[in-house]
PDB file of N, CA and C in Angstrom:
ATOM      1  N   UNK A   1      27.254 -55.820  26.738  1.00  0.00           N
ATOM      2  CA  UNK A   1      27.528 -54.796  25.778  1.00  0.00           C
ATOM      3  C   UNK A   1      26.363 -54.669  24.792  1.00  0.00           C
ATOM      4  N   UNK A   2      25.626 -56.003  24.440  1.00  0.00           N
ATOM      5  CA  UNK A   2      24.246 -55.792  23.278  1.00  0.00           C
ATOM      6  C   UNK A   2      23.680 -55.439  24.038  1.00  0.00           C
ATOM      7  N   UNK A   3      23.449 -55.282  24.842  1.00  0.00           N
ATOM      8  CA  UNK A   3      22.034 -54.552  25.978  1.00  0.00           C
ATOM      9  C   UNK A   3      22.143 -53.435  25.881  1.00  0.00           C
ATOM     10  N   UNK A   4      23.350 -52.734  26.561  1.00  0.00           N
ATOM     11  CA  UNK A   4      23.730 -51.108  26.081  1.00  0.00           C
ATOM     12  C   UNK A   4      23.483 -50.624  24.976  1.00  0.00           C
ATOM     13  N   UNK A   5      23.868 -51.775  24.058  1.00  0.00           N
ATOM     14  CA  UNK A   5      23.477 -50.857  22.870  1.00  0.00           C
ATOM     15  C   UNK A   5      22.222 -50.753  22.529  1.00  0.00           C
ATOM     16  N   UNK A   6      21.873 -51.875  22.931  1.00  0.00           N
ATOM     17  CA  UNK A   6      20.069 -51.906  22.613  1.00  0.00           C
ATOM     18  C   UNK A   6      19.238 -51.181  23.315  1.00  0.00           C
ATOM     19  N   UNK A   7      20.108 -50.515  24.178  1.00  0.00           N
ATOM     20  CA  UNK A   7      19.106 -49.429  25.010  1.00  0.00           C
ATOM     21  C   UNK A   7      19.454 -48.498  24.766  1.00  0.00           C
ATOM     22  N   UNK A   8      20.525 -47.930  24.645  1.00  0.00           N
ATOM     23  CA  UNK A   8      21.010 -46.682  23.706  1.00  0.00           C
ATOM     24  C   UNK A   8      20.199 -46.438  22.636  1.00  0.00           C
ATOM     25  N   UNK A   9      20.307 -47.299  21.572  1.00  0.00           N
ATOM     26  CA  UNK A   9      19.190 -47.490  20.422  1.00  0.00           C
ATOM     27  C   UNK A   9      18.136 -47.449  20.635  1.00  0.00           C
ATOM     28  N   UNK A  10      17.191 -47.750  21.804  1.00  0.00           N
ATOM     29  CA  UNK A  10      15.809 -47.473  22.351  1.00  0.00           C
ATOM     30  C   UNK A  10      15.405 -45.790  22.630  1.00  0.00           C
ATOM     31  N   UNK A  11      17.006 -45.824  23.682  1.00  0.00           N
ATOM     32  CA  UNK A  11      16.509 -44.411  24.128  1.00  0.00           C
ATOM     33  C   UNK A  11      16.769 -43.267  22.800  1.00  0.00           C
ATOM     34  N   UNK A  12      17.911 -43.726  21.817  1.00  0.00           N
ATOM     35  CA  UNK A  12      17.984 -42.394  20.489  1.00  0.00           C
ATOM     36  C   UNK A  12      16.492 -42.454  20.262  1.00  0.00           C
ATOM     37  N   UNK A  13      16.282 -43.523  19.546  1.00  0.00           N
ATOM     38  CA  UNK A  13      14.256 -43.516  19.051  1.00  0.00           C
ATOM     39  C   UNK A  13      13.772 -42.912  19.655  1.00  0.00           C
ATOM     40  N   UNK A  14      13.868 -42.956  21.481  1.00  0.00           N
ATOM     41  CA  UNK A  14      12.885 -42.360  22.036  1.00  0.00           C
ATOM     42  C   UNK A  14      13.027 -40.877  22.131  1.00  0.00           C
ATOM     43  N   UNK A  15      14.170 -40.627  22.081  1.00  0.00           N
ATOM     44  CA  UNK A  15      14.560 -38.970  21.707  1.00  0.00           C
ATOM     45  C   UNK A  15      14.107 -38.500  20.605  1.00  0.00           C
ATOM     46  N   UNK A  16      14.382 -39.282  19.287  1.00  0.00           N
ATOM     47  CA  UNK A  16      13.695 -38.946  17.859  1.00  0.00           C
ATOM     48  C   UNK A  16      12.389 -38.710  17.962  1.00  0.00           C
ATOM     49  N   UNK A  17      11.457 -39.432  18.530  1.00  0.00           N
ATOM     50  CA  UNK A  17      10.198 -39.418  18.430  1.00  0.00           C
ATOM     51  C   UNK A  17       9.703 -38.255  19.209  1.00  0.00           C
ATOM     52  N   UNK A  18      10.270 -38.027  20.440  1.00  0.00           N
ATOM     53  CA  UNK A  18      10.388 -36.879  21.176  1.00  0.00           C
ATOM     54  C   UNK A  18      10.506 -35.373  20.664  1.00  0.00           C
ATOM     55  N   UNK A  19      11.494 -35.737  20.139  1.00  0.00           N
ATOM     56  CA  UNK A  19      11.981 -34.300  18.729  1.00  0.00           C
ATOM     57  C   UNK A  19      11.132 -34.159  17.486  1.00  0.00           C
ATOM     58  N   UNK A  20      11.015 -35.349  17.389  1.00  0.00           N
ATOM     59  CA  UNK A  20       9.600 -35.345  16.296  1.00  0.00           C
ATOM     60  C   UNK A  20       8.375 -34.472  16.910  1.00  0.00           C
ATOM     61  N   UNK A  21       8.092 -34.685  17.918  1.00  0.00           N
ATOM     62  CA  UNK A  21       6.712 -34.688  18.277  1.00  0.00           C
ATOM     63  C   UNK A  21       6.511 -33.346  18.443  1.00  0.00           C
ATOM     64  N   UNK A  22       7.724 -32.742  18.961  1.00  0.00           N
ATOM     65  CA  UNK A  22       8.276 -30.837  19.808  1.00  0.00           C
ATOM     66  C   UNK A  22       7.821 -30.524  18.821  1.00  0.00           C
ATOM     67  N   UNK A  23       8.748 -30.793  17.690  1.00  0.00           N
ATOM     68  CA  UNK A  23       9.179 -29.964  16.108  1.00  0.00           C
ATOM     69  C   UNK A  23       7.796 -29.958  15.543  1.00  0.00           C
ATOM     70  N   UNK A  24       7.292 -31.434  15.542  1.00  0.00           N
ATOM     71  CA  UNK A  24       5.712 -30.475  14.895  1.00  0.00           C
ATOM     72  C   UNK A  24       4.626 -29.851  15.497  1.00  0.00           C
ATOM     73  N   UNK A  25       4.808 -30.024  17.076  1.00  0.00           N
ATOM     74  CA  UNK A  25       3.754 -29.030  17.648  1.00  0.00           C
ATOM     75  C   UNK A  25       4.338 -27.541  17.056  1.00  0.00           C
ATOM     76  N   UNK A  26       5.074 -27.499  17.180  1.00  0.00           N
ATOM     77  CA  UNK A  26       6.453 -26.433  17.108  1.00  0.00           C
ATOM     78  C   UNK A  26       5.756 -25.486  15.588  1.00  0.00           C
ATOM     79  N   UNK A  27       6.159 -26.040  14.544  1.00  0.00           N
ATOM     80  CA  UNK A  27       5.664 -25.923  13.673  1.00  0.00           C
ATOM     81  C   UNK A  27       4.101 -25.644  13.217  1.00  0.00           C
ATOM     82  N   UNK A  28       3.458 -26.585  13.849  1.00  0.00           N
ATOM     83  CA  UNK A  28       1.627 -26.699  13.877  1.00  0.00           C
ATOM     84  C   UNK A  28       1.327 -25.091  14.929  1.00  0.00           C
ATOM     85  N   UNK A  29       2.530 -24.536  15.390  1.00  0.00           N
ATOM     86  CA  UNK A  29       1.966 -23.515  16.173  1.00  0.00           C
ATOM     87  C   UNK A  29       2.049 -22.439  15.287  1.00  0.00           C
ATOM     88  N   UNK A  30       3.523 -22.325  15.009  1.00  0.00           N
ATOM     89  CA  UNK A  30       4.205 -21.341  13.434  1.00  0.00           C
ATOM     90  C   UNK A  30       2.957 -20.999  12.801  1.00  0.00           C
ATOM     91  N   UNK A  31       2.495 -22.469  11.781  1.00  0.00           N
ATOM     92  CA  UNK A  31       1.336 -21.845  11.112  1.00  0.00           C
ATOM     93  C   UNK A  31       0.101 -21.337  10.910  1.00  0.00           C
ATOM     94  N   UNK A  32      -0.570 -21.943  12.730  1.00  0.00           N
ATOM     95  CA  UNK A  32      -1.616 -21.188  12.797  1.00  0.00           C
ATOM     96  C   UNK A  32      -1.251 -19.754  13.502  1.00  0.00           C
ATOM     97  N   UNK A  33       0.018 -19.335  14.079  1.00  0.00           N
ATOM     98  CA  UNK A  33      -0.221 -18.176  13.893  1.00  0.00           C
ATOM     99  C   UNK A  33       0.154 -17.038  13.110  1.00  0.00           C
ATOM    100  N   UNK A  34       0.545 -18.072  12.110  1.00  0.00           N
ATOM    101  CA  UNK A  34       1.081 -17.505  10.366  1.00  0.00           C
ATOM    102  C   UNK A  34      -0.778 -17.217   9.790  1.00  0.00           C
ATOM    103  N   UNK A  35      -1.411 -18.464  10.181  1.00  0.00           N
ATOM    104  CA  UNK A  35      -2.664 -18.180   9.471  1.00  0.00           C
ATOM    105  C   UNK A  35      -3.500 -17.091  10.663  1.00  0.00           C
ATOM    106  N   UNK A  36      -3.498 -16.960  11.105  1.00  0.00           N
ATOM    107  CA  UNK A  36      -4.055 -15.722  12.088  1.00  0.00           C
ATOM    108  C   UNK A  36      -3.724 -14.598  11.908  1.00  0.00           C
ATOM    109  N   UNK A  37      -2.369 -14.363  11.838  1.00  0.00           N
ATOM    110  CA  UNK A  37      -2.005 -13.069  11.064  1.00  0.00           C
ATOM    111  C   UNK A  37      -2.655 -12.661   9.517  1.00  0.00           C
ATOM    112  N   UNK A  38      -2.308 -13.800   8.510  1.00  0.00           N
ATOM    113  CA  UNK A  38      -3.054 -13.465   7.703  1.00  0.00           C
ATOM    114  C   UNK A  38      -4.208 -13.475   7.532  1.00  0.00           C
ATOM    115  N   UNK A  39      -5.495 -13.337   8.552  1.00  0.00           N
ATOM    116  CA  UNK A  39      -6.280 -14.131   8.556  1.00  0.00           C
ATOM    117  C   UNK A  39      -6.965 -11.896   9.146  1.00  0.00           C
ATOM    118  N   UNK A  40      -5.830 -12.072   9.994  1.00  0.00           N
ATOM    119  CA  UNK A  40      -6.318 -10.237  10.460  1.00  0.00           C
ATOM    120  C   UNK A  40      -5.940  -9.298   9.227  1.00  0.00           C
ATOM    121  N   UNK A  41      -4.663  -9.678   8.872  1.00  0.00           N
ATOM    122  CA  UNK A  41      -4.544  -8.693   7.821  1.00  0.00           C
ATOM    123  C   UNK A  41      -5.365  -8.429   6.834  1.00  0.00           C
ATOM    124  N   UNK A  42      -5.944  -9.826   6.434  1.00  0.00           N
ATOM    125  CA  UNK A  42      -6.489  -9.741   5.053  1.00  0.00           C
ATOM    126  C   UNK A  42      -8.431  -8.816   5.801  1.00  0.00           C
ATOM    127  N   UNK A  43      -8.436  -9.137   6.987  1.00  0.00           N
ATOM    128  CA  UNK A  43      -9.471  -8.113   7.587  1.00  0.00           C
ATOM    129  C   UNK A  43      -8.990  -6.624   7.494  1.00  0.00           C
ATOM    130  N   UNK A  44      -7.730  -5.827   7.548  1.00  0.00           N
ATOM    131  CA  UNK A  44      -7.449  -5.143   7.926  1.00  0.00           C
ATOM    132  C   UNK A  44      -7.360  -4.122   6.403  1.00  0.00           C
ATOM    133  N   UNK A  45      -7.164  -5.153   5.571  1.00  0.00           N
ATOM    134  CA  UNK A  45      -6.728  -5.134   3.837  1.00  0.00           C
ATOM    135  C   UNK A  45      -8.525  -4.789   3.143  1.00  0.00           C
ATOM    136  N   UNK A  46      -9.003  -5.163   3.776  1.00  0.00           N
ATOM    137  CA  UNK A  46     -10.673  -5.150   3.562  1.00  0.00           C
ATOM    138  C   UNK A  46     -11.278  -3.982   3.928  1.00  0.00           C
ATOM    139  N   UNK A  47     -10.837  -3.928   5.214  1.00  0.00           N
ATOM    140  CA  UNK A  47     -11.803  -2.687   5.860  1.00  0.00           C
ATOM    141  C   UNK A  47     -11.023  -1.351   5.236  1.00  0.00           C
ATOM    142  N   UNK A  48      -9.994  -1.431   4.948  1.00  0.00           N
ATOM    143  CA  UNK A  48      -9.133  -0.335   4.052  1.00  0.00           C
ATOM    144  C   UNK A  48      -9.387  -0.050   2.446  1.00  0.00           C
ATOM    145  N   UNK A  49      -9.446  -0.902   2.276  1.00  0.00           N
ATOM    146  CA  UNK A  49     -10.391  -1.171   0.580  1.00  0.00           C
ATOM    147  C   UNK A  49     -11.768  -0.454   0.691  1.00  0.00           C
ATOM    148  N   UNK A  50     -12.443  -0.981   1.705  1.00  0.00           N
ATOM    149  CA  UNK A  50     -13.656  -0.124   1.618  1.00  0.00           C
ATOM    150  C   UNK A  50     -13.502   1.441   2.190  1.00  0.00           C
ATOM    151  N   UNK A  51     -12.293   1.591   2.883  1.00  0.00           N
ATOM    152  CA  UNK A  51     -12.104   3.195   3.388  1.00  0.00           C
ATOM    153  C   UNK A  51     -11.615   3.329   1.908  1.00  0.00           C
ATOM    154  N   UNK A  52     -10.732   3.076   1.374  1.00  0.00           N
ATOM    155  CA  UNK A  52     -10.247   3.814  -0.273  1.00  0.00           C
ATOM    156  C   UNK A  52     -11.342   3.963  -1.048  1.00  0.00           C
ATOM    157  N   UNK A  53     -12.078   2.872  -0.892  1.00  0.00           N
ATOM    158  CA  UNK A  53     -13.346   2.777  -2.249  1.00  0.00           C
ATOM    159  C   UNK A  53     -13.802   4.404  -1.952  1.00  0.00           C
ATOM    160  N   UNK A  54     -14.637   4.138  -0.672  1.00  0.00           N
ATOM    161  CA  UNK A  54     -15.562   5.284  -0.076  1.00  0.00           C
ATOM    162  C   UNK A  54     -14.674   6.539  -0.325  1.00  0.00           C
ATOM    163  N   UNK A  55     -13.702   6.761   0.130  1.00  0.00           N
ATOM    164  CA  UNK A  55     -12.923   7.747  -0.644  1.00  0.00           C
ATOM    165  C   UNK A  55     -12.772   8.578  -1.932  1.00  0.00           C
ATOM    166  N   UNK A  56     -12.388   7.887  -2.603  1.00  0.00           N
ATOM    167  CA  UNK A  56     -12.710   8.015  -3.947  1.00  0.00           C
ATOM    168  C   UNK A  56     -13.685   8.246  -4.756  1.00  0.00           C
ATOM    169  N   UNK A  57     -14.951   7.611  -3.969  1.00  0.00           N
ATOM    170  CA  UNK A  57     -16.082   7.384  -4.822  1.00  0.00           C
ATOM    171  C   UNK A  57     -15.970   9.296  -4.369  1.00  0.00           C
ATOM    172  N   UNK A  58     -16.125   9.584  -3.139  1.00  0.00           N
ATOM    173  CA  UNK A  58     -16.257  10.861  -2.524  1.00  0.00           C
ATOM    174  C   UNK A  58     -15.201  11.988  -3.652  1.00  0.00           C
ATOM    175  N   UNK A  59     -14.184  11.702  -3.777  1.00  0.00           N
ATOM    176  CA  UNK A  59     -13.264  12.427  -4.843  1.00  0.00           C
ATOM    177  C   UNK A  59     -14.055  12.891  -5.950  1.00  0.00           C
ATOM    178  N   UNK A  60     -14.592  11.546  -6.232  1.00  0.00           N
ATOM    179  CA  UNK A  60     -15.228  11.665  -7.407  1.00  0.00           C
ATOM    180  C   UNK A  60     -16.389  12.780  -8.086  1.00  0.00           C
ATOM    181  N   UNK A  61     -17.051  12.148  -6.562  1.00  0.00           N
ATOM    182  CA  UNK A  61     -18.565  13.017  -6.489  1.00  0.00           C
ATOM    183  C   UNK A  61     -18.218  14.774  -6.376  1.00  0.00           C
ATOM    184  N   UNK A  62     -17.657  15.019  -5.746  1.00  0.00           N
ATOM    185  CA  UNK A  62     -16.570  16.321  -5.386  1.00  0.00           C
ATOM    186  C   UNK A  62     -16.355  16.930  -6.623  1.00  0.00           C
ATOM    187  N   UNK A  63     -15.359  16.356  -7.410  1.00  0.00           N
ATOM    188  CA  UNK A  63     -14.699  16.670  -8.845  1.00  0.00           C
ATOM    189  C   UNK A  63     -16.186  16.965  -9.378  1.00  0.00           C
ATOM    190  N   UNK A  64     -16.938  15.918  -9.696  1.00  0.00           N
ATOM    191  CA  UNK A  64     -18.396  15.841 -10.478  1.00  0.00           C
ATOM    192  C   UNK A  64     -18.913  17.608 -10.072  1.00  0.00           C
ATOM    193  N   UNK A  65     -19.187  17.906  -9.030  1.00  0.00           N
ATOM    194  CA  UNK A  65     -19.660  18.744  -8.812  1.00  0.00           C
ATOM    195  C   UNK A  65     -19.129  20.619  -8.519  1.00  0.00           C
ATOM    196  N   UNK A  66     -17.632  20.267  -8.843  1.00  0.00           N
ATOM    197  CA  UNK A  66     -16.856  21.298  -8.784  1.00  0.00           C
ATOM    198  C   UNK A  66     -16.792  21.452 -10.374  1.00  0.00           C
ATOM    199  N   UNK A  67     -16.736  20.363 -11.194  1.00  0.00           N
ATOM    200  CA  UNK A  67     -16.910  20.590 -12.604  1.00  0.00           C
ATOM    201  C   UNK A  67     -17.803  21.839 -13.285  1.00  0.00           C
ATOM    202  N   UNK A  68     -18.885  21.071 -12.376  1.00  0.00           N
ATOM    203  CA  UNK A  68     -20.537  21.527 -12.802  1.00  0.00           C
ATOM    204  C   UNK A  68     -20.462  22.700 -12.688  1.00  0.00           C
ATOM    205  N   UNK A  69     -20.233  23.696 -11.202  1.00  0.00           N
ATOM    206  CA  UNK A  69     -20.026  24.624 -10.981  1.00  0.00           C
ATOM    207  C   UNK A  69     -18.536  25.972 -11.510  1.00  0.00           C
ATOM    208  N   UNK A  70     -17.970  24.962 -12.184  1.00  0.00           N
ATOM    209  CA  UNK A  70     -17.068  26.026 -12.971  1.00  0.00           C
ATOM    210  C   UNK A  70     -17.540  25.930 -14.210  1.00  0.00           C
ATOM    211  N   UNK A  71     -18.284  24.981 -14.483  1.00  0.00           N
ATOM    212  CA  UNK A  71     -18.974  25.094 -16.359  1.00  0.00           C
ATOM    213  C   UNK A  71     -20.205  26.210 -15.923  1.00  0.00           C
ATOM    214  N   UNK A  72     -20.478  25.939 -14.961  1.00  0.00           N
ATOM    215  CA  UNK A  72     -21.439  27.031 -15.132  1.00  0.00           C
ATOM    216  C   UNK A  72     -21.223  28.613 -15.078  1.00  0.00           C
ATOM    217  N   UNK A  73     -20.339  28.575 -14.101  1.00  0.00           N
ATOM    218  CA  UNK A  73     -19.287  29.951 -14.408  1.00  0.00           C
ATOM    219  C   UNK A  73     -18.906  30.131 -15.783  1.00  0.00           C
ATOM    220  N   UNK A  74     -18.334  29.496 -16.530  1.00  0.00           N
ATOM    221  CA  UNK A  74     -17.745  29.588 -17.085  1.00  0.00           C
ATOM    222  C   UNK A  74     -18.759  30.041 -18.459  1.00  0.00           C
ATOM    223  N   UNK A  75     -20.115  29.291 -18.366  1.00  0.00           N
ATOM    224  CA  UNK A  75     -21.272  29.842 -19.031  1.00  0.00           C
ATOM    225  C   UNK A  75     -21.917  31.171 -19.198  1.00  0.00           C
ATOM    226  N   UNK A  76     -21.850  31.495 -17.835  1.00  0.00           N
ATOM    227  CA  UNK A  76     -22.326  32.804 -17.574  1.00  0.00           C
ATOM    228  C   UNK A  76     -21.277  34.123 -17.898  1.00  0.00           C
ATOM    229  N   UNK A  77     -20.305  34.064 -18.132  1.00  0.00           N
ATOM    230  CA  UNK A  77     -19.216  34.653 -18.777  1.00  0.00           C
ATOM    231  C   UNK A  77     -19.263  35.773 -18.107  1.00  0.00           C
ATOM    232  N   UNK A  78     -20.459  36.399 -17.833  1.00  0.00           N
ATOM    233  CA  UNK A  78     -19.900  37.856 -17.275  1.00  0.00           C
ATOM    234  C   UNK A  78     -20.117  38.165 -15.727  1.00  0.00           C
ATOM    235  N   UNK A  79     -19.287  37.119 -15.076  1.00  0.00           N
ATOM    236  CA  UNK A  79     -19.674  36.976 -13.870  1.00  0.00           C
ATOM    237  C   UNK A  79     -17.745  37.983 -13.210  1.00  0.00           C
ATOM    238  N   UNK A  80     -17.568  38.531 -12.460  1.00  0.00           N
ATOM    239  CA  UNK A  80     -16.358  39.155 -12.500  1.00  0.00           C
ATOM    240  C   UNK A  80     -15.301  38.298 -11.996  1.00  0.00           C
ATOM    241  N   UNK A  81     -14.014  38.825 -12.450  1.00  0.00           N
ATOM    242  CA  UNK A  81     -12.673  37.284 -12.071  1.00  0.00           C
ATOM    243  C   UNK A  81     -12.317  37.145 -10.872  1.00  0.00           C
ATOM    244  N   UNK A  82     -13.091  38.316  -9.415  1.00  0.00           N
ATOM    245  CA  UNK A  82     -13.127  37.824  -8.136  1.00  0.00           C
ATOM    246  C   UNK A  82     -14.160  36.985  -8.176  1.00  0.00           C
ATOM    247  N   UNK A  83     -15.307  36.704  -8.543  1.00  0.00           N
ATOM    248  CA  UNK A  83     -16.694  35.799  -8.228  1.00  0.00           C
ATOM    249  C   UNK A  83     -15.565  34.517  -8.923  1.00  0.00           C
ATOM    250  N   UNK A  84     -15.051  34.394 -10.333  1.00  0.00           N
ATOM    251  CA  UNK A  84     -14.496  32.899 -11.025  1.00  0.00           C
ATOM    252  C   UNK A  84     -13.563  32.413 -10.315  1.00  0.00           C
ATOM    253  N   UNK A  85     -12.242  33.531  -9.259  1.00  0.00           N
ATOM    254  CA  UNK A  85     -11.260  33.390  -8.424  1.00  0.00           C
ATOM    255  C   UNK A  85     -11.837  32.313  -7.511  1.00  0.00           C
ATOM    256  N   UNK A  86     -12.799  32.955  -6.936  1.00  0.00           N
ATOM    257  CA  UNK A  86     -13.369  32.790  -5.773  1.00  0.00           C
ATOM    258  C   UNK A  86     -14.145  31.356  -5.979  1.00  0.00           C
ATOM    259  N   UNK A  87     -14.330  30.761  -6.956  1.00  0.00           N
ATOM    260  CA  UNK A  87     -14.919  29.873  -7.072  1.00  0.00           C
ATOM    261  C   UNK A  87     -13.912  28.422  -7.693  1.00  0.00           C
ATOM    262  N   UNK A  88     -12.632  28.788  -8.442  1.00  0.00           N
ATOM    263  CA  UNK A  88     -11.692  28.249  -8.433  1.00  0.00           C
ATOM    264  C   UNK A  88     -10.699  27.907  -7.123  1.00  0.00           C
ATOM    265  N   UNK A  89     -10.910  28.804  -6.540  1.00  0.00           N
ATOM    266  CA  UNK A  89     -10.157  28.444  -5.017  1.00  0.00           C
ATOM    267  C   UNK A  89     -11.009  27.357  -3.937  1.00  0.00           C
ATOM    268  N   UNK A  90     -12.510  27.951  -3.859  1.00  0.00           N
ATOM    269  CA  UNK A  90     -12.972  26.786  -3.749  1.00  0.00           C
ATOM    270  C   UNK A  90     -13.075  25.588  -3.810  1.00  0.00           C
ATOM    271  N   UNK A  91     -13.189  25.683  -5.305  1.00  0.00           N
ATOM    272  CA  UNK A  91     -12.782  24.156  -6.344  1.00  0.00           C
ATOM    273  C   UNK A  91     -11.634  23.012  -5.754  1.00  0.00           C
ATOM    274  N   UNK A  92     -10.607  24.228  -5.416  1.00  0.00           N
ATOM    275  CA  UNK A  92      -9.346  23.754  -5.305  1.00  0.00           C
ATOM    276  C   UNK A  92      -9.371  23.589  -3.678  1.00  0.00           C
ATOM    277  N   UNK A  93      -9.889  23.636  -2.577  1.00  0.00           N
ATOM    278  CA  UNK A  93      -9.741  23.646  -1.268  1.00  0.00           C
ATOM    279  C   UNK A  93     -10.865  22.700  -1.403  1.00  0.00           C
ATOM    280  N   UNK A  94     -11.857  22.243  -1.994  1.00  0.00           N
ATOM    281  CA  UNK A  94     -12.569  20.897  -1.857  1.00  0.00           C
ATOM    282  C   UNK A  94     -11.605  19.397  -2.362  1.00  0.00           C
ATOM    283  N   UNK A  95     -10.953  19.900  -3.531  1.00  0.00           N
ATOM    284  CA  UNK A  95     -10.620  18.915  -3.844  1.00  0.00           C
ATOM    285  C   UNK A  95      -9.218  18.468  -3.389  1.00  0.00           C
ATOM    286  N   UNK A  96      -8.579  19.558  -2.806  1.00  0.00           N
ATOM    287  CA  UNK A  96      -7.616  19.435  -2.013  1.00  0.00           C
ATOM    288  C   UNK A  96      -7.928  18.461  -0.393  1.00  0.00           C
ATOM    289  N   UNK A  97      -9.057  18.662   0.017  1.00  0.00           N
ATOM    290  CA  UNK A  97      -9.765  17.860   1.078  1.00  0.00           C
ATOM    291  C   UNK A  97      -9.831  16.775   1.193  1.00  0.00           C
ATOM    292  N   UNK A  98     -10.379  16.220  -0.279  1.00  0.00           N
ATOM    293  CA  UNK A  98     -10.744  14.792  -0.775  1.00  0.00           C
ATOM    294  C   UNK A  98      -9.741  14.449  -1.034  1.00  0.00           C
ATOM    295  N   UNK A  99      -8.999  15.134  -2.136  1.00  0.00           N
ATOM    296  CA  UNK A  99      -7.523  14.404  -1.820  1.00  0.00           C
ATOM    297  C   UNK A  99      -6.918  13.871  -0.759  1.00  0.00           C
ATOM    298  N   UNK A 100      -6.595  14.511  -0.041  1.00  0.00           N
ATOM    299  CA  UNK A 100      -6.089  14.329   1.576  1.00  0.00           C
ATOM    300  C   UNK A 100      -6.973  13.121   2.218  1.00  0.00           C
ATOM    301  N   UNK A 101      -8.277  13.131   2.109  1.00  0.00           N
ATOM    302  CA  UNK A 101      -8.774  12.069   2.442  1.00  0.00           C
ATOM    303  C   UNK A 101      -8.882  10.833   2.346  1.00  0.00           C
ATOM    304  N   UNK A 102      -8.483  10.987   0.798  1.00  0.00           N
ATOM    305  CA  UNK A 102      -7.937   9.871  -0.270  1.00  0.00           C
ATOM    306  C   UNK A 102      -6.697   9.010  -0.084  1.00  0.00           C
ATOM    307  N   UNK A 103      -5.694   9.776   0.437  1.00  0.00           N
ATOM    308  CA  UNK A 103      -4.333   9.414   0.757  1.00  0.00           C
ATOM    309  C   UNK A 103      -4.758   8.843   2.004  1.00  0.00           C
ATOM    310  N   UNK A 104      -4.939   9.273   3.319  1.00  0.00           N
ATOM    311  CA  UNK A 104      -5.707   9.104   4.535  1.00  0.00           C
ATOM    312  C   UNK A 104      -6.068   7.576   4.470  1.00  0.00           C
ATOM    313  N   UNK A 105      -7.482   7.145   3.726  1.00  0.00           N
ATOM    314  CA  UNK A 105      -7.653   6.180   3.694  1.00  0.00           C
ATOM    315  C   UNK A 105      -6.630   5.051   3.438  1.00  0.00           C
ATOM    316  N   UNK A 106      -5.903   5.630   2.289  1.00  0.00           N
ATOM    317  CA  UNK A 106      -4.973   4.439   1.514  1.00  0.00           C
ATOM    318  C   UNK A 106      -4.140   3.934   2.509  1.00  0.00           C
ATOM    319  N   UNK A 107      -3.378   5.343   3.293  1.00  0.00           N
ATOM    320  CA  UNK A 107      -2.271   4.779   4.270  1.00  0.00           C
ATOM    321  C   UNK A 107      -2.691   4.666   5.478  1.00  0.00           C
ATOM    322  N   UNK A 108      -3.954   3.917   5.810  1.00  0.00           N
ATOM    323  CA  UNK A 108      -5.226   3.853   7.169  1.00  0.00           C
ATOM    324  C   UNK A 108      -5.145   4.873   8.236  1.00  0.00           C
ATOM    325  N   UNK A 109      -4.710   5.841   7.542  1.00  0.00           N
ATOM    326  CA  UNK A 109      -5.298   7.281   8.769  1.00  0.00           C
ATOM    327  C   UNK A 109      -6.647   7.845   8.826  1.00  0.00           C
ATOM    328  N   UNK A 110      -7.008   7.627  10.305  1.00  0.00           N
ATOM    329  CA  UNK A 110      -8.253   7.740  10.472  1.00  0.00           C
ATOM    330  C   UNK A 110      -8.530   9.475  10.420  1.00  0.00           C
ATOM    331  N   UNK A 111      -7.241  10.259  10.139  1.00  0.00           N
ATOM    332  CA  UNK A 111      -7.445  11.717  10.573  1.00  0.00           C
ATOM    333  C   UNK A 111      -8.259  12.462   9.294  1.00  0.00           C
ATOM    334  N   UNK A 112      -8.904  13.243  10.053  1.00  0.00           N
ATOM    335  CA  UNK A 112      -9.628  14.111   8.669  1.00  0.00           C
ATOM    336  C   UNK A 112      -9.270  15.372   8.487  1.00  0.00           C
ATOM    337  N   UNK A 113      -9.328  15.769   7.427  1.00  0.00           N
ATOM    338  CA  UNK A 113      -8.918  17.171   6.869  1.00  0.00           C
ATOM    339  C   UNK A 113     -10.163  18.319   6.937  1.00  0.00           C
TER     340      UNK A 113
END
């Protein structure tokens, strides 16, 4: 009867150690491909940052220069309200572009306007 048990008791250990050993390959797998995922995302989080940056900076430059061109209209005063129309709609279909492009980047659509 001590033999049985002493081999019973051998073989639980040897099951424990067994289960031990599963559970942390098991685990040791979990996190590297916990760290791989984050490892793409934070690539994916990057290359999108620089599509928003570039974006924006582009918004920017856009606005900058749609500014310029309605102050200057707006200088010349006697230019007629189809030429100021016509140059406000403009304004507004560039920056409507960049916008769109803007969003685009943020939510990683590669599509262009």
């Amino acid at each position: 009867m001590k033999t049985y048990f002493e081999d019973a008791g051998k073989q639980l250990e040897q099951q424990q150690v067994t289960f031990k050993g599963i559970a942390a390959a098991q685990a040791k797998a979990w996190r590297e491909a916990a760290d791989k995922f984050r490892e793409a995302a934070g690539k994916v989080a990057t290359a999108r940052a620089a599509d928003v940056e570039a974006a924006l900076q582009q918004l920017k430059s856009d606005a900058s220069e749609a500014e310029a061109r309605l102050q200057k209209l707006k200088q010349a005063g006697s230019d007629s309200w189809s030429v100021m129309s016509a140059a406000l709609a403009e304004s507004r279909k560039a920056f409507d572009q960049a916008n769109q492009a803007a969003w685009n980047a943020l939510k990683g659509s590669d599509t262009k306007s």
